[in-house]
Protein backbone atom coordinates (compact mmCIF):
# COMPACT_ATOMS: atom_id res chain seq x y z
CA UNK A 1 -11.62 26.53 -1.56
CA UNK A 2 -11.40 22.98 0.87
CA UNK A 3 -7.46 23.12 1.45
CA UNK A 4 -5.78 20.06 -0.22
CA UNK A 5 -3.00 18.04 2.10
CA UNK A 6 0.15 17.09 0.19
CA UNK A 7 0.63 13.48 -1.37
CA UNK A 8 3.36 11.38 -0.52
CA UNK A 9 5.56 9.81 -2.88
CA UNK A 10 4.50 6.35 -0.21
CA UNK A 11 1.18 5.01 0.62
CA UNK A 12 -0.29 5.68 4.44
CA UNK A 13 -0.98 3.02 6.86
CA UNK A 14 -4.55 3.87 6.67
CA UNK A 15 -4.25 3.81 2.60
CA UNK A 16 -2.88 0.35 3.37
CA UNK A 17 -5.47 -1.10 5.31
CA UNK A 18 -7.86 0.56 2.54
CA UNK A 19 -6.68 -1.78 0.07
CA UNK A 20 -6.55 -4.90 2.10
CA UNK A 21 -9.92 -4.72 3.00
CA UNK A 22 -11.42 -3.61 -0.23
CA UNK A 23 -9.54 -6.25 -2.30
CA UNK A 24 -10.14 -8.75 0.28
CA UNK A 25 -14.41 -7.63 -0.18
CA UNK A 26 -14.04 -7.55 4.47
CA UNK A 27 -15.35 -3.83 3.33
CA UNK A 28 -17.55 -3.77 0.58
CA UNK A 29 -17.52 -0.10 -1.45
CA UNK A 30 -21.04 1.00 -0.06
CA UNK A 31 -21.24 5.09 0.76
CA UNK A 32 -24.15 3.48 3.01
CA UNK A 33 -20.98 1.62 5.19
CA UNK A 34 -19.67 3.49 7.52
CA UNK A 35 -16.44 1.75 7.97
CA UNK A 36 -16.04 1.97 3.91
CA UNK A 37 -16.26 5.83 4.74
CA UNK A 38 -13.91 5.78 7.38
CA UNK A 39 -11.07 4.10 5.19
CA UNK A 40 -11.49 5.81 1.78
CA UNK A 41 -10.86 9.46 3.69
CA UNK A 42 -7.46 7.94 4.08
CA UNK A 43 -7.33 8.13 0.01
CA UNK A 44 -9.10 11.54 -0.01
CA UNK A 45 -6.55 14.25 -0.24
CA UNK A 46 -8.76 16.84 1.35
CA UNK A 47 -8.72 14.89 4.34
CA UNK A 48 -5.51 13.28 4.34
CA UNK A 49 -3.93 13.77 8.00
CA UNK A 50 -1.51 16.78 7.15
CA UNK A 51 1.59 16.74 9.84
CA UNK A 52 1.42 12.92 10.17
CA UNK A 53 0.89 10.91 6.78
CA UNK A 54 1.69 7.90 8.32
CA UNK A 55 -0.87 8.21 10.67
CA UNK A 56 -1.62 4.60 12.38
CA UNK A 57 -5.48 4.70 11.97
CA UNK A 58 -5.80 2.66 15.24
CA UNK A 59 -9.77 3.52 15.41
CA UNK A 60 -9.92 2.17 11.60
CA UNK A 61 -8.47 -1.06 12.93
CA UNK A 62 -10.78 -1.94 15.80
CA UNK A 63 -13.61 -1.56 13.54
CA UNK A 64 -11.76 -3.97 10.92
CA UNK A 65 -10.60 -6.11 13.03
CA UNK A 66 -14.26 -6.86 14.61
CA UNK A 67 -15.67 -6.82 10.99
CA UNK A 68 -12.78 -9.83 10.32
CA UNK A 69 -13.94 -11.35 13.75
CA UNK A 70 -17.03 -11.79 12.44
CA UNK A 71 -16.29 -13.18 9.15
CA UNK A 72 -14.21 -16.14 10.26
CA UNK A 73 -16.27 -16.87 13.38
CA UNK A 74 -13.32 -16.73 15.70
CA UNK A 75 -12.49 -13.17 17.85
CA UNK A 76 -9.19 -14.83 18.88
CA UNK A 77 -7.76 -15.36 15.59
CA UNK A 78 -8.84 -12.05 14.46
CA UNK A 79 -7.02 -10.28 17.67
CA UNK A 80 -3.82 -12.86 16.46
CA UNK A 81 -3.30 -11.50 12.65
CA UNK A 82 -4.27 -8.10 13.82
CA UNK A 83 -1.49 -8.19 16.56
CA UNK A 84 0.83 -8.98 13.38
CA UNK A 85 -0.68 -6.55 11.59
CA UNK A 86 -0.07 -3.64 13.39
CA UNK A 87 3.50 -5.14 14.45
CA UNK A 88 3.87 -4.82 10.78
CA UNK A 89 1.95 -1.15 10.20
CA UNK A 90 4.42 0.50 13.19
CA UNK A 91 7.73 -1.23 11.49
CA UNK A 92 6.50 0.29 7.97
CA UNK A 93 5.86 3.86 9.53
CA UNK A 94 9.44 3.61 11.15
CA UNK A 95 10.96 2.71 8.10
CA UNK A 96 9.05 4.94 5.79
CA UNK A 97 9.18 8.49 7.73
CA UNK A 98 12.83 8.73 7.53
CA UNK A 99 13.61 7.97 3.43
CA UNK A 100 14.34 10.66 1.30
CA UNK A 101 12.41 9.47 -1.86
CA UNK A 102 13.02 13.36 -3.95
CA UNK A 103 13.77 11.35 -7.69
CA UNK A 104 10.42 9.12 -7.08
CA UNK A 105 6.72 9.35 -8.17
CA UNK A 106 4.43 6.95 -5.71
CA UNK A 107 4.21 4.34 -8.49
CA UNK A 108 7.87 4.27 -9.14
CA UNK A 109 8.28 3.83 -5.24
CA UNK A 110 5.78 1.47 -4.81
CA UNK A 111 6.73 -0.53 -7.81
CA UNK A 112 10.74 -0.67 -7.20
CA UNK A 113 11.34 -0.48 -4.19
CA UNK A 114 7.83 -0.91 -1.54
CA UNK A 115 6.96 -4.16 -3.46
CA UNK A 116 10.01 -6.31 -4.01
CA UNK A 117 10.51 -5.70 -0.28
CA UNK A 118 8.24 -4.94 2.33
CA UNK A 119 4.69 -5.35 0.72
CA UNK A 120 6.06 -8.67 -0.71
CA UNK A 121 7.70 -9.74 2.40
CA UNK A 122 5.23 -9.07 5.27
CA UNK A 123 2.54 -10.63 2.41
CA UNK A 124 5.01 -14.27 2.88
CA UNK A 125 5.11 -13.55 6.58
CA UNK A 126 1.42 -13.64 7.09
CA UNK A 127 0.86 -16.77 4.13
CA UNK A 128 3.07 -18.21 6.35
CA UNK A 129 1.60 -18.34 10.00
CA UNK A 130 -2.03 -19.04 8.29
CA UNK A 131 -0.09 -22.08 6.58
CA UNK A 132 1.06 -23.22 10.25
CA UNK A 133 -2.10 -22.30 12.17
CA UNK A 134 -4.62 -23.42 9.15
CA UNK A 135 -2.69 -25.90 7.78
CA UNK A 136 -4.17 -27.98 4.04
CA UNK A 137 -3.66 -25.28 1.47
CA UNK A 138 -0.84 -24.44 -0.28
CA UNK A 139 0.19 -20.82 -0.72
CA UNK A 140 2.70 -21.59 -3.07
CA UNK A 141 -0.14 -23.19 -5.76
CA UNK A 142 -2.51 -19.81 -5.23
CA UNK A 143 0.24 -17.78 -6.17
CA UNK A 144 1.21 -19.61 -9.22
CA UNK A 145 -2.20 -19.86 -10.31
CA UNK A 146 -3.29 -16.74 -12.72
CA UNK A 147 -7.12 -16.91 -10.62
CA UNK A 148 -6.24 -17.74 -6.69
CA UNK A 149 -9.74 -17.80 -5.63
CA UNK A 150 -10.68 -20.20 -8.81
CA UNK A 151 -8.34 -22.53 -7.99
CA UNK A 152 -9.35 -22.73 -4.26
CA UNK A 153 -13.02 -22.96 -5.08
CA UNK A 154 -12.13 -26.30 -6.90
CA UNK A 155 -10.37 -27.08 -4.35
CA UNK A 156 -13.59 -27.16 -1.92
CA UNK A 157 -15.74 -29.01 -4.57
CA UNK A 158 -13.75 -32.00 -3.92
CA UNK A 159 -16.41 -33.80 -5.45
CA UNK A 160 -16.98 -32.05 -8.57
CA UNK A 161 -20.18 -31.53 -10.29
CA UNK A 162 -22.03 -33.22 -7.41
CA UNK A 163 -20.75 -30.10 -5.58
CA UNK A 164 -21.69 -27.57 -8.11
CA UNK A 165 -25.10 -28.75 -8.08
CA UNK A 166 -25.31 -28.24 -4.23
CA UNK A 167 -24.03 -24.66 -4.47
CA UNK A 168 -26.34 -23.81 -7.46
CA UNK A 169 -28.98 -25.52 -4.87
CA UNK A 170 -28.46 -23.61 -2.32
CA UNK A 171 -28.11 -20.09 -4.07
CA UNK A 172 -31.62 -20.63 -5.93
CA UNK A 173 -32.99 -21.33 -2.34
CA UNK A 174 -32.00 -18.80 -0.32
CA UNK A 175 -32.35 -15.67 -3.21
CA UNK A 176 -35.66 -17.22 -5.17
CA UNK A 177 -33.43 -17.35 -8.40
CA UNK A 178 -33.40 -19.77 -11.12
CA UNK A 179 -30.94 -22.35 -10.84
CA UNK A 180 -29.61 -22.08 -14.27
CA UNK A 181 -28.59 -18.19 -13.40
CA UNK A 182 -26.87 -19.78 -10.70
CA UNK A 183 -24.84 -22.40 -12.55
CA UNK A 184 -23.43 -19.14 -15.43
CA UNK A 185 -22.32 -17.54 -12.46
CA UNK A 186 -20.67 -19.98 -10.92
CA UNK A 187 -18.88 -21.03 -14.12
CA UNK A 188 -17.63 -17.63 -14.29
CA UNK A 189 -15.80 -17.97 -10.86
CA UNK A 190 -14.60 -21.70 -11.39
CA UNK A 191 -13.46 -20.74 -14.68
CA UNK A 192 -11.39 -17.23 -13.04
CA UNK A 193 -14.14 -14.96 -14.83
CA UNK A 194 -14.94 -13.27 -12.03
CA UNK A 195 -14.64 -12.79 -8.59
CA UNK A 196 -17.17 -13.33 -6.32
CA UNK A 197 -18.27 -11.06 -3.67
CA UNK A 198 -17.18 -11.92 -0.25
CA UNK A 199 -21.13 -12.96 0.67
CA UNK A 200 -21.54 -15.32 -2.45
CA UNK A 201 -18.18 -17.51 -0.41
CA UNK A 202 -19.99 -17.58 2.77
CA UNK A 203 -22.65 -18.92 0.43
CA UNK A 204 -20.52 -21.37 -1.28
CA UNK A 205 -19.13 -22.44 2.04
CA UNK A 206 -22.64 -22.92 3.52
CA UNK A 207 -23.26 -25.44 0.46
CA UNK A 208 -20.47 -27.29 1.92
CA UNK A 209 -21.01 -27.13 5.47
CA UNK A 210 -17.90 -24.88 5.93
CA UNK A 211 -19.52 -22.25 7.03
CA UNK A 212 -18.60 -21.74 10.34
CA UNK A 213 -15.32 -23.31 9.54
CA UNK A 214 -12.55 -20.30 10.75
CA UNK A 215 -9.61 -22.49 8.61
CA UNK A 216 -12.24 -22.58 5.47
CA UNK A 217 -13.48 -19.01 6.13
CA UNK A 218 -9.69 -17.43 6.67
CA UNK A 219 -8.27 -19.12 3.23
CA UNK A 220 -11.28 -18.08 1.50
CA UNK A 221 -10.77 -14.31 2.25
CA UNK A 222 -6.80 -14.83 1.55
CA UNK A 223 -8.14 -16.35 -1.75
CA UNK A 224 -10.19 -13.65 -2.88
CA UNK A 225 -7.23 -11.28 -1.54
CA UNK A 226 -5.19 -12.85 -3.43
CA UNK A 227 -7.02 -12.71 -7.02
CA UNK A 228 -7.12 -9.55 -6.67
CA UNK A 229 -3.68 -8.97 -6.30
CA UNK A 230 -1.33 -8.37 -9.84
CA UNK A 231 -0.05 -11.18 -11.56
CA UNK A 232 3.47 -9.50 -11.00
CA UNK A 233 3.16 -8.77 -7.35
CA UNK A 234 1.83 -12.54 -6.56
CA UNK A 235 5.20 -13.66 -7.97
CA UNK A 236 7.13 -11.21 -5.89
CA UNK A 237 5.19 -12.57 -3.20
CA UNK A 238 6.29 -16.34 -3.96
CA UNK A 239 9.97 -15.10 -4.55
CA UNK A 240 9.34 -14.12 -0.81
CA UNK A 241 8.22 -17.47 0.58
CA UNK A 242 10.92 -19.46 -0.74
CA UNK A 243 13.66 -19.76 2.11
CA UNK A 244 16.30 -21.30 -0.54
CA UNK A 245 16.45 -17.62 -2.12
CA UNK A 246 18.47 -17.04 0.60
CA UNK A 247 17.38 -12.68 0.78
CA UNK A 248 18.87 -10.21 3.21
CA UNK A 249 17.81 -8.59 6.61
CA UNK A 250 14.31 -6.49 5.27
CA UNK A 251 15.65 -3.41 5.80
CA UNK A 252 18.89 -3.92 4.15
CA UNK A 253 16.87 -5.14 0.89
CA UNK A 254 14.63 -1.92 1.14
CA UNK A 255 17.71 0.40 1.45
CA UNK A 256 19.16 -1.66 -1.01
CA UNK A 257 16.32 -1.30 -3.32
CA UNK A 258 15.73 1.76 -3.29
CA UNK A 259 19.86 3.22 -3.49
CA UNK A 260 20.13 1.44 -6.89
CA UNK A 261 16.64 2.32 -8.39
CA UNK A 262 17.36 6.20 -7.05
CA UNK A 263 20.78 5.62 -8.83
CA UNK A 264 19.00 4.11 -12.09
CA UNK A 265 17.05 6.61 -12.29
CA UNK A 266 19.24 9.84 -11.47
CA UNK A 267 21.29 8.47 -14.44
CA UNK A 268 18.28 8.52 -16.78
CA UNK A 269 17.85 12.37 -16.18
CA UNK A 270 18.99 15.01 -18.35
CA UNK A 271 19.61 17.60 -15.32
CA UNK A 272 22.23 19.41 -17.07
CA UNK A 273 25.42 20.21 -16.07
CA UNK A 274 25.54 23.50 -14.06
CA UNK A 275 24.61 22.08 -10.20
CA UNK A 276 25.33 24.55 -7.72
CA UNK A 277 23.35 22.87 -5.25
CA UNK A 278 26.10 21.64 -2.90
CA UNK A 279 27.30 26.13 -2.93
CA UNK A 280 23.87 26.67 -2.48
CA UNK A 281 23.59 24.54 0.65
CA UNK A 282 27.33 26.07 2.06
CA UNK A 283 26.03 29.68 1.17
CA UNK A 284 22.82 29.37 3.41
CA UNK A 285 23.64 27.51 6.27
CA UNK A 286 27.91 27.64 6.85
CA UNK A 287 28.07 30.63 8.68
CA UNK A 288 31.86 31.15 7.56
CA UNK A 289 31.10 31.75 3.96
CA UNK A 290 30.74 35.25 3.06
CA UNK A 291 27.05 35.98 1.70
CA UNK A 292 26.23 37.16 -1.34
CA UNK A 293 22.17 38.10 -2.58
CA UNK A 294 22.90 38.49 -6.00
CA UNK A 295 25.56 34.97 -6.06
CA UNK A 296 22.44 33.74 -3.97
CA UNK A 297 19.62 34.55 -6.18
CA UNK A 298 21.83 33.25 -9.19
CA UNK A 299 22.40 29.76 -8.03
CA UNK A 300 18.60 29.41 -6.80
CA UNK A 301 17.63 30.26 -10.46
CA UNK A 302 20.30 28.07 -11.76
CA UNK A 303 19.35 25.26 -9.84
CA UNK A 304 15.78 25.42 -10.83
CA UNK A 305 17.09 25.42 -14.05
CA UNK A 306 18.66 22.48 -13.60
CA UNK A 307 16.14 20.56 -11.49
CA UNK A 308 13.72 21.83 -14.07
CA UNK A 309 13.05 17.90 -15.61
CA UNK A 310 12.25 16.96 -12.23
CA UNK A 311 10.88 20.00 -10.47
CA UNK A 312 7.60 18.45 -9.25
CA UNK A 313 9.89 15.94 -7.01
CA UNK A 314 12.25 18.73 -5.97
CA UNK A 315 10.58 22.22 -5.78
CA UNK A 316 10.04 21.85 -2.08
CA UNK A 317 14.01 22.24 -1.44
CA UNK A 318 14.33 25.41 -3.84
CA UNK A 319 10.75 26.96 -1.35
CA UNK A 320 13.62 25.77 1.44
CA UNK A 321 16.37 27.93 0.26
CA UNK A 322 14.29 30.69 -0.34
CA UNK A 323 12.86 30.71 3.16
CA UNK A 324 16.24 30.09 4.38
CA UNK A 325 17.59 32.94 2.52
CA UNK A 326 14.43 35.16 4.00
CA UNK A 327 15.28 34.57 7.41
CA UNK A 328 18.81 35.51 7.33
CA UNK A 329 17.50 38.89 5.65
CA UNK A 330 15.80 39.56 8.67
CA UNK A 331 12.23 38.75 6.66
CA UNK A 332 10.62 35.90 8.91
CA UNK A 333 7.19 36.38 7.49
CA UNK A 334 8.17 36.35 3.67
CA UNK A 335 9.87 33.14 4.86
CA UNK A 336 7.41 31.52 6.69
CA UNK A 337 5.19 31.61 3.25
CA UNK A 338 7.97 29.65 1.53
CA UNK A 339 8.76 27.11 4.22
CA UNK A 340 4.59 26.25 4.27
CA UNK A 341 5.11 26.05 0.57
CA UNK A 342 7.99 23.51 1.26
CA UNK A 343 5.89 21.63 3.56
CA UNK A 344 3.01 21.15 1.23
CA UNK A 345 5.04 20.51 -1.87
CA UNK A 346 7.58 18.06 0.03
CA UNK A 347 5.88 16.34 3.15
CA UNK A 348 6.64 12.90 3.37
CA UNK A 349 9.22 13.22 0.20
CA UNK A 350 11.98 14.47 2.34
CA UNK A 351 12.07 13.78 5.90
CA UNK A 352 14.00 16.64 6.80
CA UNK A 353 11.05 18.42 5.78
């Protein structure tokens, strides 16, 4: 049976840079690509890297970065946002590998605490120095809008239905298709219908002789990022670019974040009332206190007991005790089965893990 690497209750790096490219259509999801292949074994748990889950896929990157390279025409701004990019991916693995996240699935985390502060915050950052280097669009209107890429699409037809004609033009040209076919579609992504592939923009671009335009090209692919971000994270992402909201140091809001939705959400567990998890802890490892198997043995099965509404998030620490417990028995081997068990059950949930 293909061994299956534990999940983190946080997203990888290379999970990261999965969704950026995929939502941003830089990868398209074609088994046939092998960059697609390379990124999605970062969301397949059988191949998941098992003692590092933030793993920097630096490999992953050159090949992205080179695909982006290409797409905007320009290798030196592609080396520029990929310099912030992993500037950005090293910070996240720093701040990531040492939170205890034991009370949190991976949505709750990403929802409450990953996207009101980081994701939402290094998204501004970046909006931000493509406002300054490619200056003309406004982030603020894309993320208002409920279809980014619609709105910046009329945008580029400055001249209206003169423009739409050239587009349906030069589609029927260059794939030998009717022109009408060509107009439905691209009603469907003026209107926010649908979402164009990332070839049909180069095509639109073309139409306007913007194709080779890095500014034009670089907006286009935030654009499409962009629509096919949520609704509710574009906002955060807004609440992020306004300086007058006045928010604190990053990792202070992340900390922040996360104390008082792992505080909100302790209190909405019904854990009981008998916790001997702090005697639990003095038992095993205070050498002082007088040990006692059958007290031992006792709390452990009181405290899964207790953890018992939770016990997916916290099972790893009751495999802990009972290796810990193992080893002081002189029984390194049984132990060693219960501290793998830990591992797999709590890596990247608890970093003393």
């Amino acid at each position: 049976m293909a061994q299956k690497f534990p999940v983190p209750p946080f997203p990888s790096a290379g999970e990261l840079v999965y969704e950026i490219c995929i939502r941003s259509g830089l990868v398209p999801t074609n088994d046939k690509d092998p960059l697609y292949n390379e990124l999605k074994s970062f969301k397949d748990e059988r191949k998941r890297p098992a003692l590092r889950p933030i793993r920097f896929p630096k490999h992953v990157l050159v090949d992205v970065e080179k695909r982006l390279a290409g797409f905007i025409k320009s290798e030196m701004h592609a080396f520029l946002i990929f310099g912030a990019a992993r500037q950005f991916f090293e910070m996240y693995g720093a701040l990531i590998v040492t939170t205890d996240a034991t009370l949190f699935s991976r949505k709750q985390f990403e929802e409450l605490v990953l996207w009101p502060s980081v994701f939402a915050s290094m998204s501004a950052i970046f909006l931000e120095i493509f406002s300054g280097i490619f200056p003309g669009v406004d982030a603020n209107e894309l993320l208002n809008h409920p279809a980014p890429l619609s709105l910046h699409l009329r945008i580029i037809c400055k001249n209206g239905p003169a423009d739409f004609k050239a587009i349906c033009h030069f589609r029927a040209e260059k794939y030998n298709i009717q022109s009408d076919n060509c107009r439905s579609t691209l009603d469907d992504w003026l209107n926010g219908e649908a979402v164009p592939r990332l070839e049909n923009c180069q095509d639109i671009l073309d139409a306007m002789n913007l194709g080779n335009d890095t500014s034009s090209l670089v907006w286009m692919l935030t654009a499409r990022l962009l629509s096919k971000t949520a609704p509710h994270h574009r906002e955060q992402i807004l609440y992020h670019l306004k300086p007058e909201n006045g928010l604190p140091e990053l990792h202070e809001l992340f900390r922040g974040l996360k104390r008082s939705a792992a505080w909100e959400l302790g209190e909405k567990l019904n854990i009981g009332p008998d916790r001997p998890y702090a005697k639990l802890r003095e038992a095993l490892f205070n050498p002082t206190v007088p040990r006692d198997g059958a007290a031992v043995d006792d709390m452990i099965a009181r405290q899964v007991k207790t953890w018992e509404p939770i016990a997916e998030n916290t099972m790893h620490e009751i495999e802990w005790f009972r290796g810990r417990y193992l080893v002081l028995c002189g029984k390194p081997e049984q132990a060693y089965e219960h501290y793998l068990t830990a591992y797999n059950l709590g890596a990247g949930r608890d970093p003393n893990i």
